[in-house]
N, C-alpha and C. Protein backbone atom coordinates (compact mmCIF):
# COMPACT_ATOMS: atom_id res chain seq x y z
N UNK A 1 -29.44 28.53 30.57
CA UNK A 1 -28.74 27.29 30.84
C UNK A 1 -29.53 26.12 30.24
N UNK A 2 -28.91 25.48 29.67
CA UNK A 2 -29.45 24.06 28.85
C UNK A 2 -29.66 22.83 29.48
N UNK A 3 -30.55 22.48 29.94
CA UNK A 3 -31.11 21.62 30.62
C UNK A 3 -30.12 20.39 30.13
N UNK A 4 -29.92 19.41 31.38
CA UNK A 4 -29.25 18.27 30.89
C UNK A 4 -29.79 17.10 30.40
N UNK A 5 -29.18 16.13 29.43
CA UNK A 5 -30.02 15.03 29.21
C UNK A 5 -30.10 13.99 30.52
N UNK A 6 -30.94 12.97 29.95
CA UNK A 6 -31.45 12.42 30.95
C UNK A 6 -30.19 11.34 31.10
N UNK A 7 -29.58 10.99 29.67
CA UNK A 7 -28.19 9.91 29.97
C UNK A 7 -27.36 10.25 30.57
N UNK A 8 -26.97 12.05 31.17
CA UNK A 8 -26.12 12.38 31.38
C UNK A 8 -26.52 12.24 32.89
N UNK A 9 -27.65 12.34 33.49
CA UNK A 9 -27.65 12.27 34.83
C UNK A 9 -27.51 10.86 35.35
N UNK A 10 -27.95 9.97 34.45
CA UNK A 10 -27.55 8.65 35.11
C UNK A 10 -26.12 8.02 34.97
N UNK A 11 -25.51 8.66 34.03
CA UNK A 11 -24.07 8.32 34.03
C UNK A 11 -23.85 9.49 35.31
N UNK A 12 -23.90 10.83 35.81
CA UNK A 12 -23.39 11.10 36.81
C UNK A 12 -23.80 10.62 38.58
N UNK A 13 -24.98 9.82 38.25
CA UNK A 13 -25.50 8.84 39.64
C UNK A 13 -24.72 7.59 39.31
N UNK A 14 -24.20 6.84 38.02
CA UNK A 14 -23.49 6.10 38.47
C UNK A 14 -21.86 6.29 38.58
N UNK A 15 -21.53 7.06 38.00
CA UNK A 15 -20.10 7.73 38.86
C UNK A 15 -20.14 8.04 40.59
N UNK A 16 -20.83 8.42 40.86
CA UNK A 16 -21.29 9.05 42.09
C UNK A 16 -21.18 7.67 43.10
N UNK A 17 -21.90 6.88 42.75
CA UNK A 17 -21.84 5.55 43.22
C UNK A 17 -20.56 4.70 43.49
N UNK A 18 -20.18 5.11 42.46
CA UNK A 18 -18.73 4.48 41.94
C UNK A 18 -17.65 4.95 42.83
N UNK A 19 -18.02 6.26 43.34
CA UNK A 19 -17.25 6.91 44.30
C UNK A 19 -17.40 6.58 46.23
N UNK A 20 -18.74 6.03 45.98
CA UNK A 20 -19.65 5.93 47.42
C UNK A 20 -19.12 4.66 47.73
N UNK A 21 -18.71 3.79 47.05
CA UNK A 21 -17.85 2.58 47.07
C UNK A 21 -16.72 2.47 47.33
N UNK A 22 -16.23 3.54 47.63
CA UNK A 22 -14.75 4.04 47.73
C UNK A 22 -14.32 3.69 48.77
N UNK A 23 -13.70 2.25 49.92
CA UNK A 23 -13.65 2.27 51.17
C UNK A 23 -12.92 3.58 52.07
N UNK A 24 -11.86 4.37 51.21
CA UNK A 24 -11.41 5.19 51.58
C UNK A 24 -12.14 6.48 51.91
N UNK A 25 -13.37 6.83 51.16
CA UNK A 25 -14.05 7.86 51.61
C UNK A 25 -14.20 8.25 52.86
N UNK A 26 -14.61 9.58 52.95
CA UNK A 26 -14.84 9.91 54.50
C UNK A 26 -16.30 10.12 54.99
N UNK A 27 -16.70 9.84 55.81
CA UNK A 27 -18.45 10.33 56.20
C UNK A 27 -18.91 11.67 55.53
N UNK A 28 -17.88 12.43 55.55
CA UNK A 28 -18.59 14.01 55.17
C UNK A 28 -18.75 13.82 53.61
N UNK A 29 -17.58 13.17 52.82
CA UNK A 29 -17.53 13.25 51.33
C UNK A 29 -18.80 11.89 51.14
N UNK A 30 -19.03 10.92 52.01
CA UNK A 30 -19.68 10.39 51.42
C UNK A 30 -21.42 10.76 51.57
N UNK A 31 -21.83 11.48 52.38
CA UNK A 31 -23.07 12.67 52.71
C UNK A 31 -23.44 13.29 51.71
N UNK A 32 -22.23 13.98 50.96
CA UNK A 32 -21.84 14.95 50.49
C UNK A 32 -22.36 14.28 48.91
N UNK A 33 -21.46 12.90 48.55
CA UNK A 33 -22.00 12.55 47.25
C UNK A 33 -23.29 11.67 46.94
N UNK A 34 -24.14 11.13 48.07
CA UNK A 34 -25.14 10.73 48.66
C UNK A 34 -26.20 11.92 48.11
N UNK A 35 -26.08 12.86 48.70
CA UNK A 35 -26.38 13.64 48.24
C UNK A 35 -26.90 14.75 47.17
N UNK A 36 -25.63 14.72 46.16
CA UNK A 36 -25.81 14.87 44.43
C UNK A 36 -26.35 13.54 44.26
N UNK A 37 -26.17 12.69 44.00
CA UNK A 37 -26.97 11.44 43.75
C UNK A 37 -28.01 11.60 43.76
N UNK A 38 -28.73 11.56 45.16
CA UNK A 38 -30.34 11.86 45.11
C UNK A 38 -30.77 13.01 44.16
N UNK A 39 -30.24 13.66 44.01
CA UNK A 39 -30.49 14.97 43.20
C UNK A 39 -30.58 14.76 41.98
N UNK A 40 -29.20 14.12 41.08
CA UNK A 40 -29.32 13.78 40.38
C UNK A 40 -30.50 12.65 39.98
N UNK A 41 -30.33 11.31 40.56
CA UNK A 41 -31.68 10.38 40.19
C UNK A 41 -33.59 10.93 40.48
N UNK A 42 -33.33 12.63 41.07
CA UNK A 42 -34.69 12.64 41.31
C UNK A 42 -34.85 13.80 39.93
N UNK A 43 -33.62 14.10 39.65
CA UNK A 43 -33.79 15.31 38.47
C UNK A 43 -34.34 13.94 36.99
N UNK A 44 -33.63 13.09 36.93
CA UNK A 44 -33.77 11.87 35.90
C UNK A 44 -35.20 11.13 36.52
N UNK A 45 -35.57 11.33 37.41
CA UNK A 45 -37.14 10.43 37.48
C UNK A 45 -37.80 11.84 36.68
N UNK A 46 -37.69 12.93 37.28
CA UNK A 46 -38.51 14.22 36.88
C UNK A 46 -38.78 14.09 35.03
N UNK A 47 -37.28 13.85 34.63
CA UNK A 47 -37.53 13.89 32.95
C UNK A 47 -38.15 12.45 32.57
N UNK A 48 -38.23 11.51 32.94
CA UNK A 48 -39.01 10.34 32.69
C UNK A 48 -40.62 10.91 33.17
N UNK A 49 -40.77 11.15 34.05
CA UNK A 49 -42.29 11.27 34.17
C UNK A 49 -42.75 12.89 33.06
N UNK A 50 -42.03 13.42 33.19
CA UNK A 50 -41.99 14.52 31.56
C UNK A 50 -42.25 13.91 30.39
N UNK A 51 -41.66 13.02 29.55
CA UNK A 51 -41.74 12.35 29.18
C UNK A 51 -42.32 11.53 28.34
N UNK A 52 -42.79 10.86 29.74
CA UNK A 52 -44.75 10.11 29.97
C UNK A 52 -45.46 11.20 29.71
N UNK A 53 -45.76 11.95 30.33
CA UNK A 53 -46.61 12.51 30.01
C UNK A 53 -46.70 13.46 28.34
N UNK A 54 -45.63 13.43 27.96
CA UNK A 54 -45.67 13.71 26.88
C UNK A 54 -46.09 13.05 26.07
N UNK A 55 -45.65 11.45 25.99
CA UNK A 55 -46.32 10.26 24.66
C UNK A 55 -47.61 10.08 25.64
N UNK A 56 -48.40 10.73 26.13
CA UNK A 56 -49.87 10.30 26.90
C UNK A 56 -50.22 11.54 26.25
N UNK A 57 -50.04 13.02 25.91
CA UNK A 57 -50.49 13.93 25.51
C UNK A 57 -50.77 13.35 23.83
N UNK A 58 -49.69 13.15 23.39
CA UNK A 58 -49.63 12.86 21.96
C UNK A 58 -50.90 11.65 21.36
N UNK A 59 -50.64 10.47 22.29
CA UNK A 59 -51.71 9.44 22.39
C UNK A 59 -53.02 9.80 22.24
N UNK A 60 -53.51 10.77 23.20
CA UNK A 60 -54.75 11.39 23.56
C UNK A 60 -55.25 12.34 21.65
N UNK A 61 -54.16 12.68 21.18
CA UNK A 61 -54.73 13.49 20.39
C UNK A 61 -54.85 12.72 18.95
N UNK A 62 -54.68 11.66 19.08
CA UNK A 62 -55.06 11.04 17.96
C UNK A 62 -56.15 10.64 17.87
């Protein structure tokens, strides 16, 4: 499975959002997309600090 990009998770935390705004939602659906959200924005911090540490590896070896 092919890891996702990092634009793609923040376009799906801000859809997600977009939905959490929804006055019509219900407590369970909004838990529910609360939920992927965090997931998503902690999978997109994960590839940013990847990342970093990658142009800090590269840095170092010059």
């Amino acid at each position: 499975m092919a890891k996702e990009k990092f634009e793609t998770k923040l376009q799906s935390a801000k859809e997600i959002l977009e939905t959490l705004m929804n006055p019509e939602i219900t407590l369970q659906e909004s838990v529910k997309a609360y939920e992927k959200g965090m997931k998503e924005l902690s999978d997109a911090q994960k590839m940013l600090e990847e990342a970093k540490l990658k142009i800090q590896n590269i840095k170092t070896e010059q």
